[in-house]
Protein backbone atom coordinates (compact mmCIF):
# COMPACT_ATOMS: atom_id res chain seq x y z
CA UNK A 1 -169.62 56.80 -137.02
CA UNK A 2 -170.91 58.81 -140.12
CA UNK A 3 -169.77 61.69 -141.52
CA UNK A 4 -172.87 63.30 -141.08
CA UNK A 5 -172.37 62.49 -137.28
CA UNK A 6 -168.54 64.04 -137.26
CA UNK A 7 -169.79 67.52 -138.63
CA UNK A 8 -172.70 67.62 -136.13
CA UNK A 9 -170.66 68.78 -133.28
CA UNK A 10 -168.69 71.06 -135.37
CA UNK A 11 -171.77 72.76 -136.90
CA UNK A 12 -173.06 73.33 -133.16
CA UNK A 13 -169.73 74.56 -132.15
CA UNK A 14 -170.22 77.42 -134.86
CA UNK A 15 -173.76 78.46 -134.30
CA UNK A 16 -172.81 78.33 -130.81
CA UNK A 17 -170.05 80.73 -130.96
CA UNK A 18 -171.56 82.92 -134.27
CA UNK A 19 -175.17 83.18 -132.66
CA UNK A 20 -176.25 82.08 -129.97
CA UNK A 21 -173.54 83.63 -127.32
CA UNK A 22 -173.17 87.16 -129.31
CA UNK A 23 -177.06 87.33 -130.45
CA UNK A 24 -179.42 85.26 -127.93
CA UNK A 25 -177.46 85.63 -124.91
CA UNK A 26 -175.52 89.01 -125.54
CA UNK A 27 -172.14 88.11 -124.66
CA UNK A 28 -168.99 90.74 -124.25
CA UNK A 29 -166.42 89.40 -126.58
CA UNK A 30 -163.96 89.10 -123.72
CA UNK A 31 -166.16 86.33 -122.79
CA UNK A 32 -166.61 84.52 -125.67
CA UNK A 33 -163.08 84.61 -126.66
CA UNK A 34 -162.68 83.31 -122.82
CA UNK A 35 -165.38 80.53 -123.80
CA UNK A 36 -163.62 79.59 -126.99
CA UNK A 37 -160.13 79.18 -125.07
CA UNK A 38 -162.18 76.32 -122.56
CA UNK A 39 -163.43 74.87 -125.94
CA UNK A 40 -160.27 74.43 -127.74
CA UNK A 41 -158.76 72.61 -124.38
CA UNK A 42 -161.58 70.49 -124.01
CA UNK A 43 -161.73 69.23 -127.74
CA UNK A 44 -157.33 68.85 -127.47
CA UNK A 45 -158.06 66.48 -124.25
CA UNK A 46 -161.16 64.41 -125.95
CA UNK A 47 -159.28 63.95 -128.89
CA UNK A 48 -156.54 62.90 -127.29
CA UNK A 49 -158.54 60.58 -124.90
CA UNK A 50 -160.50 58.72 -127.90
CA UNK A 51 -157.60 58.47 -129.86
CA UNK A 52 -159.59 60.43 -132.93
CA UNK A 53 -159.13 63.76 -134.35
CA UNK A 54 -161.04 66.99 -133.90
CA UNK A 55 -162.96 67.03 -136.45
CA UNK A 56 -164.41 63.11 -135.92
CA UNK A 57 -165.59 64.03 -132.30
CA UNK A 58 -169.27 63.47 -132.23
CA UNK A 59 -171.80 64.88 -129.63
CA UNK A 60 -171.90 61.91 -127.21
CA UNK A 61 -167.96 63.05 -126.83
CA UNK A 62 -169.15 65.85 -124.85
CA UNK A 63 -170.18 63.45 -121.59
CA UNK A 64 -170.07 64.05 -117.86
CA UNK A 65 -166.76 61.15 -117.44
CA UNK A 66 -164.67 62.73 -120.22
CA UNK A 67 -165.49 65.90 -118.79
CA UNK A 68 -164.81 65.27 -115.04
CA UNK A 69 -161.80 64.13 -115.85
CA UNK A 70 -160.91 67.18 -118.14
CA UNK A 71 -161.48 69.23 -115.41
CA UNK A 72 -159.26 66.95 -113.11
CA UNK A 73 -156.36 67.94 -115.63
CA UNK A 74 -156.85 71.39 -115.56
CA UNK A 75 -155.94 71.54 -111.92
CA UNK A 76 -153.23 68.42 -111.93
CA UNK A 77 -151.60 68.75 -115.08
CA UNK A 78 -151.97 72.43 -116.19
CA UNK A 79 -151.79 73.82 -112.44
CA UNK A 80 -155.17 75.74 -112.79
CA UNK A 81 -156.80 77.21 -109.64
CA UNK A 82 -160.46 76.64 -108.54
CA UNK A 83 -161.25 79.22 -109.35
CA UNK A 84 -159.92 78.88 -113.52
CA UNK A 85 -161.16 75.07 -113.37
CA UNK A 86 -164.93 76.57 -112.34
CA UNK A 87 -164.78 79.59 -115.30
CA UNK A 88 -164.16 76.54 -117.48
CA UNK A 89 -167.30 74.38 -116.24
CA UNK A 90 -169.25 77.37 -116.57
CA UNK A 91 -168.38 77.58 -120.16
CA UNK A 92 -169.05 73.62 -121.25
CA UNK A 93 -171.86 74.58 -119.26
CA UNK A 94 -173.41 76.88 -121.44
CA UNK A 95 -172.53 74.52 -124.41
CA UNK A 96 -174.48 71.77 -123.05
CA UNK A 97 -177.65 73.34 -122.35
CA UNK A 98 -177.19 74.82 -125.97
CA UNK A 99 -176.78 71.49 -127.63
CA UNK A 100 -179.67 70.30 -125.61
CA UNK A 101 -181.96 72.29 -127.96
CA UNK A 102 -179.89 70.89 -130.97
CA UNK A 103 -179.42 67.76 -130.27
CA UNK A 104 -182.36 66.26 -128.00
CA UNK A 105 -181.75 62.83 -128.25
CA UNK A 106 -178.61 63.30 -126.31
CA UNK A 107 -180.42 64.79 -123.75
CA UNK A 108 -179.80 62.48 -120.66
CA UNK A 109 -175.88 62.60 -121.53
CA UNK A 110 -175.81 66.38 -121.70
CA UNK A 111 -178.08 66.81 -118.72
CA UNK A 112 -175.23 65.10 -116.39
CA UNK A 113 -173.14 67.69 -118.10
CA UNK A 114 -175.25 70.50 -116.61
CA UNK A 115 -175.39 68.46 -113.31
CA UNK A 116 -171.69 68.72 -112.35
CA UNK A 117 -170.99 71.00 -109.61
CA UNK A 118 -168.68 73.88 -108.98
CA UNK A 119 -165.90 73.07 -106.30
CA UNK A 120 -165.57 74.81 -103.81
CA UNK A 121 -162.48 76.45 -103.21
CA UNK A 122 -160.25 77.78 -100.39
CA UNK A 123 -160.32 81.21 -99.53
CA UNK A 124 -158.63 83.43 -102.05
CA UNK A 125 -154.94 83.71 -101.85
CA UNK A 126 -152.81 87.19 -101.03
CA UNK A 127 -152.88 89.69 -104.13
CA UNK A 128 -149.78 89.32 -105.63
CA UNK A 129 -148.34 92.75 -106.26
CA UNK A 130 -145.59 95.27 -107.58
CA UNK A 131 -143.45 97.60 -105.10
CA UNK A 132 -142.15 100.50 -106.89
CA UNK A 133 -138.94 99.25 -107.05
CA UNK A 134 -139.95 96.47 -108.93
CA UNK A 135 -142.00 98.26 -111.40
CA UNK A 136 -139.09 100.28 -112.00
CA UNK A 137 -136.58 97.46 -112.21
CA UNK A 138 -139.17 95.92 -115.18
CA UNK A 139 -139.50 98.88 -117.11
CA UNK A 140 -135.57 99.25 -117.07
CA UNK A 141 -134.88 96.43 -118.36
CA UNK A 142 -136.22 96.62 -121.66
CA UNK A 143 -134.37 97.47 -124.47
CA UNK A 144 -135.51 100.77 -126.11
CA UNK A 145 -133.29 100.53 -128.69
CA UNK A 146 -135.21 98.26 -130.64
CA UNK A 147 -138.43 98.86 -131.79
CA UNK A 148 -140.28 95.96 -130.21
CA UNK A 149 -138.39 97.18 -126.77
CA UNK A 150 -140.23 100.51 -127.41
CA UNK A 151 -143.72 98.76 -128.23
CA UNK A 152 -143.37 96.91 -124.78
CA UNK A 153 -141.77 100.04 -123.02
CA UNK A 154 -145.06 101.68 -123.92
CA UNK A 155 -147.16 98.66 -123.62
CA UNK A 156 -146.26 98.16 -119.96
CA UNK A 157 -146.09 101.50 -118.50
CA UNK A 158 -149.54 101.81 -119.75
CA UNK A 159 -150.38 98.70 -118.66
CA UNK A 160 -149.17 100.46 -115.00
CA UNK A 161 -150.32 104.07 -115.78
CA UNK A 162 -153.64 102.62 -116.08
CA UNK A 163 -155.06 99.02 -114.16
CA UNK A 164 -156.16 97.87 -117.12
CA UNK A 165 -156.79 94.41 -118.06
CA UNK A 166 -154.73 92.96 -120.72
CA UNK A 167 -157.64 92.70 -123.18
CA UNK A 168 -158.91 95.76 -122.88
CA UNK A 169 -154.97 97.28 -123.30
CA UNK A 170 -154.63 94.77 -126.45
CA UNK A 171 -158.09 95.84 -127.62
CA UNK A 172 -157.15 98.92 -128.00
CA UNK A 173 -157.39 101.23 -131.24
CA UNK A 174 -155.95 104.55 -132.42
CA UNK A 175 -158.86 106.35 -132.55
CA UNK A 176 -159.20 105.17 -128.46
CA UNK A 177 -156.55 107.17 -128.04
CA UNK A 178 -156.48 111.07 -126.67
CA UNK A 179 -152.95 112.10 -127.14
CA UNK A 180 -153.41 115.96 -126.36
CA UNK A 181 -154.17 117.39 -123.45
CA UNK A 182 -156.31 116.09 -121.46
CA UNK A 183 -154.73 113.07 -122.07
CA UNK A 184 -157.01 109.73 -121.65
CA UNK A 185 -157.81 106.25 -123.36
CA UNK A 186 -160.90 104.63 -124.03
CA UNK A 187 -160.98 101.03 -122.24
CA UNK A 188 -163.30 98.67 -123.60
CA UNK A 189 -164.14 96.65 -120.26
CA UNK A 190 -166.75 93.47 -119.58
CA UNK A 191 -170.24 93.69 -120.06
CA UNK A 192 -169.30 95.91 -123.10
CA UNK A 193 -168.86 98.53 -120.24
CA UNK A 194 -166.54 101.91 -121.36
CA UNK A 195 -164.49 103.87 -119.38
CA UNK A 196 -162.30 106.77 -120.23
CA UNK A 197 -158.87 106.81 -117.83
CA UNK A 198 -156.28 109.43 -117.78
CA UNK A 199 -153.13 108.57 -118.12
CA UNK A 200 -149.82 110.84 -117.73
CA UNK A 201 -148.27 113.05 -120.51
CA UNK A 202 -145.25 110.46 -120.58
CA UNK A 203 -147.26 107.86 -121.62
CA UNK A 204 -149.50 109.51 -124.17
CA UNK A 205 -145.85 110.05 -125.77
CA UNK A 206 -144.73 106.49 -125.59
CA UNK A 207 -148.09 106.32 -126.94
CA UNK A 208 -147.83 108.49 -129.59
CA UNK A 209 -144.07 107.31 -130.83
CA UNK A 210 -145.61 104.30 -131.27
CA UNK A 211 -147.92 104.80 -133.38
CA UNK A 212 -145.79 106.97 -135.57
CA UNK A 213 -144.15 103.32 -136.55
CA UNK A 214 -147.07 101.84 -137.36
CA UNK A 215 -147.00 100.03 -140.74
CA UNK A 216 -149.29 102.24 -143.74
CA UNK A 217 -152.81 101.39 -143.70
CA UNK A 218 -156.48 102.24 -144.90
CA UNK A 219 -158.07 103.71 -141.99
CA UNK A 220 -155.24 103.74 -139.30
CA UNK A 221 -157.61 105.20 -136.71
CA UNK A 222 -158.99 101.78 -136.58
CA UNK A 223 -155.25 100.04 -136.45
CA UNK A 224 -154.60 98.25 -133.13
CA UNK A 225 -152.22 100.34 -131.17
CA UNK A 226 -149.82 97.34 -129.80
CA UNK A 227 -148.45 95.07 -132.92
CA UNK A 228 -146.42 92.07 -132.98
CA UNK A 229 -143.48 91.86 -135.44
CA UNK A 230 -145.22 90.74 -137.96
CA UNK A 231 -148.16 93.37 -137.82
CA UNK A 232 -150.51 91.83 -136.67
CA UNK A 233 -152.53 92.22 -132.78
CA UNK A 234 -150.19 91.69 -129.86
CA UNK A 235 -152.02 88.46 -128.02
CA UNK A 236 -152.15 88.16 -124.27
CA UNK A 237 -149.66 85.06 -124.49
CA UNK A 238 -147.59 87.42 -126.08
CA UNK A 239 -147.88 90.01 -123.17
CA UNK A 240 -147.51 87.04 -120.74
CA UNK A 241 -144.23 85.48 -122.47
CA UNK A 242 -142.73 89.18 -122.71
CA UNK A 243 -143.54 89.97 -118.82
CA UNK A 244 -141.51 86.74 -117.71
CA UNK A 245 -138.80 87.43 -119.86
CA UNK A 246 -138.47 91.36 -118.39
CA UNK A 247 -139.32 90.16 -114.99
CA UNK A 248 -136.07 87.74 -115.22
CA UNK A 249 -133.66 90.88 -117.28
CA UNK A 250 -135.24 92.45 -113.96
CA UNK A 251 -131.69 92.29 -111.82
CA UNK A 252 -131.96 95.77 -110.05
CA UNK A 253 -135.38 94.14 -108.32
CA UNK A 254 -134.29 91.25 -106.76
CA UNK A 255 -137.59 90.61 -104.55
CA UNK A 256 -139.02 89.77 -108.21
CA UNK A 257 -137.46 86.20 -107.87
CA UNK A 258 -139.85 85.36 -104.96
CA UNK A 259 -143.08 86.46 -106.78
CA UNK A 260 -145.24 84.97 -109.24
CA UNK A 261 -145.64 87.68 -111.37
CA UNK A 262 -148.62 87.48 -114.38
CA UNK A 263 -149.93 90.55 -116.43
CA UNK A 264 -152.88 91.15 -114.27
CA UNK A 265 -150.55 91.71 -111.29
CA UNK A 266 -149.74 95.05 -113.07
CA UNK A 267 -153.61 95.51 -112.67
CA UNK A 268 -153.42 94.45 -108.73
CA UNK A 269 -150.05 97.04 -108.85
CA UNK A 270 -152.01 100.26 -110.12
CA UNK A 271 -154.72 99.64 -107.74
CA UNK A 272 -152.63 99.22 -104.80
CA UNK A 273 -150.58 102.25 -105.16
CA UNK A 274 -154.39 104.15 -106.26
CA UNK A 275 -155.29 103.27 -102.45
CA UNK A 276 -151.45 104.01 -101.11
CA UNK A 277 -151.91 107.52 -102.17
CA UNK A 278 -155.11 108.17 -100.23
CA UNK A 279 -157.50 107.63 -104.07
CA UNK A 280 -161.00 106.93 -102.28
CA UNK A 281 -162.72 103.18 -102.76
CA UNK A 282 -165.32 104.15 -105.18
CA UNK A 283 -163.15 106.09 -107.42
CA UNK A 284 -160.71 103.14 -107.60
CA UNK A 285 -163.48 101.05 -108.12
CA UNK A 286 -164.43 103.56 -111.59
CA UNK A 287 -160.78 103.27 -112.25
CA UNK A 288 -160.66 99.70 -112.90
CA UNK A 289 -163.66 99.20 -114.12
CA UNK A 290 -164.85 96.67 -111.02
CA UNK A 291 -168.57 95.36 -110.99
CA UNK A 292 -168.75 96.81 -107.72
CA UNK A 293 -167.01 97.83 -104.52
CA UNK A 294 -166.75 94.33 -102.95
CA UNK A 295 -164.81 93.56 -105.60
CA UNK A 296 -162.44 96.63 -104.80
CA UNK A 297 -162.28 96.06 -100.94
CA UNK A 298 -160.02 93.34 -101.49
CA UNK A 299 -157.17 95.53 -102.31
CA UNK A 300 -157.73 97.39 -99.05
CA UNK A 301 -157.29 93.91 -97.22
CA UNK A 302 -154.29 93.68 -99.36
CA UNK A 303 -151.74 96.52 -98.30
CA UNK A 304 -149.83 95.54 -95.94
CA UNK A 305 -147.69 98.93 -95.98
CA UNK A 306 -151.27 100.40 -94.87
CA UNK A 307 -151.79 97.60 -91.67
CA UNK A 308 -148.35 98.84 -90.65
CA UNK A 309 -149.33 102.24 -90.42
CA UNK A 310 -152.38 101.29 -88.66
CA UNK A 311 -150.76 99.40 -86.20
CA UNK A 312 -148.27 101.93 -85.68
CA UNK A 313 -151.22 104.15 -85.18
CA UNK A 314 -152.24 102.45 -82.01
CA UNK A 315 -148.95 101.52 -80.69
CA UNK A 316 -147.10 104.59 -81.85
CA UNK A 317 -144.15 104.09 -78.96
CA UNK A 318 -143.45 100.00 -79.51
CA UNK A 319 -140.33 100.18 -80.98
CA UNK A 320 -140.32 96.57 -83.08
CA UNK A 321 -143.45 97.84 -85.10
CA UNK A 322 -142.59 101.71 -85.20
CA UNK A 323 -139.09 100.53 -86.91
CA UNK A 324 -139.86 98.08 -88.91
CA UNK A 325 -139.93 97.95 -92.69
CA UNK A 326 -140.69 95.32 -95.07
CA UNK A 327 -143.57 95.06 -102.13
CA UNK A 328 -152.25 80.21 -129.53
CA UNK A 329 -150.45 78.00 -131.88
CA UNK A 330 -151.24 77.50 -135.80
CA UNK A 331 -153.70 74.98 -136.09
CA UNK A 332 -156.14 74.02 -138.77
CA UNK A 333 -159.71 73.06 -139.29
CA UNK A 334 -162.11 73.56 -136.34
CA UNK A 335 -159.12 74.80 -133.53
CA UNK A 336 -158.25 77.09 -136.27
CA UNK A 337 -161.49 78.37 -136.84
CA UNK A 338 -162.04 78.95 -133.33
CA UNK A 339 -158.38 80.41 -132.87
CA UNK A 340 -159.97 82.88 -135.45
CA UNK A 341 -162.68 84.67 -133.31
């Protein structure tokens, strides 16, 4: 193997990402950051499987074996759903029809690439969501004596106040940010959709508190509004790690322990309790920022506080329903590069 051959993939890998994604095909940046996570796992596994570095993979690397059985990992080894394991074929999807068109003598190769099918999976599983009890048990259990307890006191109840997805909250700027009355945020959603969502007067003060911490800078309108500890953005393994720890401080909400709780089942939470207080379909829809109402419905199908009251509609005098009541690491070279997007 040359050297000339080692850099070839890598040189793809950048034009991919740099042009042809943002400029040809118009991609959100959520989605190309969500490409660039499938890329870094692929080239981890294909490294690991050749016994080479990164950097010496070569083009022929990226074949239909090494990635059927990348894909088989994803669901054994990393626990991925069907649904996760098909985002990620969709994205080495992309890649090979792009290095087609650079590379067409690996043509045949790259065309079995294409060629591999989604899986089908079983039907989706129950939304997984927050009772008020819980949300409240979360939110008192951080420490708001410290000033990362305050960042993620803010950080979740916005997270709550408002359905968004942890991107868009971790997007987030200063000047997104309408701290007077009437109070709102600016959510950056997919497609390069924007929405404006209200949120409550509390949280524009959480809001507002914690940006008054912020560390001195040039234009601080254009400052990310959640920071880590070292001032730099919050990432959403850094939401994720700080949910599980609050969800396990969480000892006023036992239930917790029997849930898989992961940020976006704040998301599922807000939308839930939008349709529990009688918030129409299509405006919860707008809310969230869905594609569509299909995609909505499902939260409808989800309430089972709502099926109660439906059943106790039509059996109002059966006393067992009427009673009843049941809520990226530091790497280097081309993982660091793409770690940088």
């Amino acid at each position: 193997m040359t050297q000339q051959q080692s850099t070839a993939l890598g040189r793809s890998i950048a034009r991919f990402f740099q042009e042809y994604l943002p400029d040809l095909r118009g991609m959100s940046p959520q989605t190309i950051r969500s490409y660039r996570d499938t890329m870094v796992l692929f080239l981890r596994f294909a490294a690991a499987k050749s016994g080479r570095s990164i950097e010496n993979l070569v083009v022929r690397d990226i074949n239909a074996d090494r990635l059927g059985d990348f894909l088989t990992s994803l669901e054994v080894e990393r626990g991925n759903s069907v649904a996760t394991r098909n985002a990620r074929l969709a994205a080495m999807h992309s890649f090979a029809r792009f290095l087609i068109a650079e590379h067409p003598e690996h043509m045949d190769a790259l065309q079995q690439v294409v060629g591999l099918p989604f899986k089908r999976g079983r039907r989706a599983a129950p939304v997984e969501y927050l009772e008020e009890p819980e949300i409240k048990g979360i939110l008192e259990s951080i420490n708001r004596d410290t000033t990362s307890g305050r960042r993620d006191y803010a950080l979740f109840s916005l997270m709550f106040n408002t359905g968004a997805r942890v991107q868009e909250i971790l997007d987030l700027r200063v000047c997104d940010l309408r701290l007077a009355s009437p109070c709102q945020v600016r959510l950056h959603g997919k497609g390069a959709k924007i929405r404006l969502c209200p949120i409550w007067r509390r949280t524009a003060q959480l809001l507002q508190d914690l940006i008054s911490t912020h560390p001195p800078s040039d234009n601080p309108a254009d400052q990310r509004v959640f920071l880590n500890d070292r001032g730099t953005p919050l990432t959403r393994f850094g939401v994720r790690y700080l949910l599980r720890k609050y969800v396990a401080l969480a000892k006023a909400a036992p239930t917790l322990a029997d849930k898989r709780i992961h940020p976006h089942s704040l998301r599922h939470s807000t939308a839930i309790h939008l349709l529990k207080a009688g918030v129409d379909i299509a405006t919860i829809s707008q809310w969230l920022g869905h594609s569509g109402l299909n995609v909505t419905m499902r939260y409808a199908r989800a309430d089972i506080d709502m099926k109660r009251q439906a059943l106790e509609q039509v059996f109002p005098n059966v006393a067992p329903f009427a009673n009843d009541k049941v809520i990226v690491g530091h790497d280097s070279g081309l993982l660091g590069w793409l770690s940088s997007l």
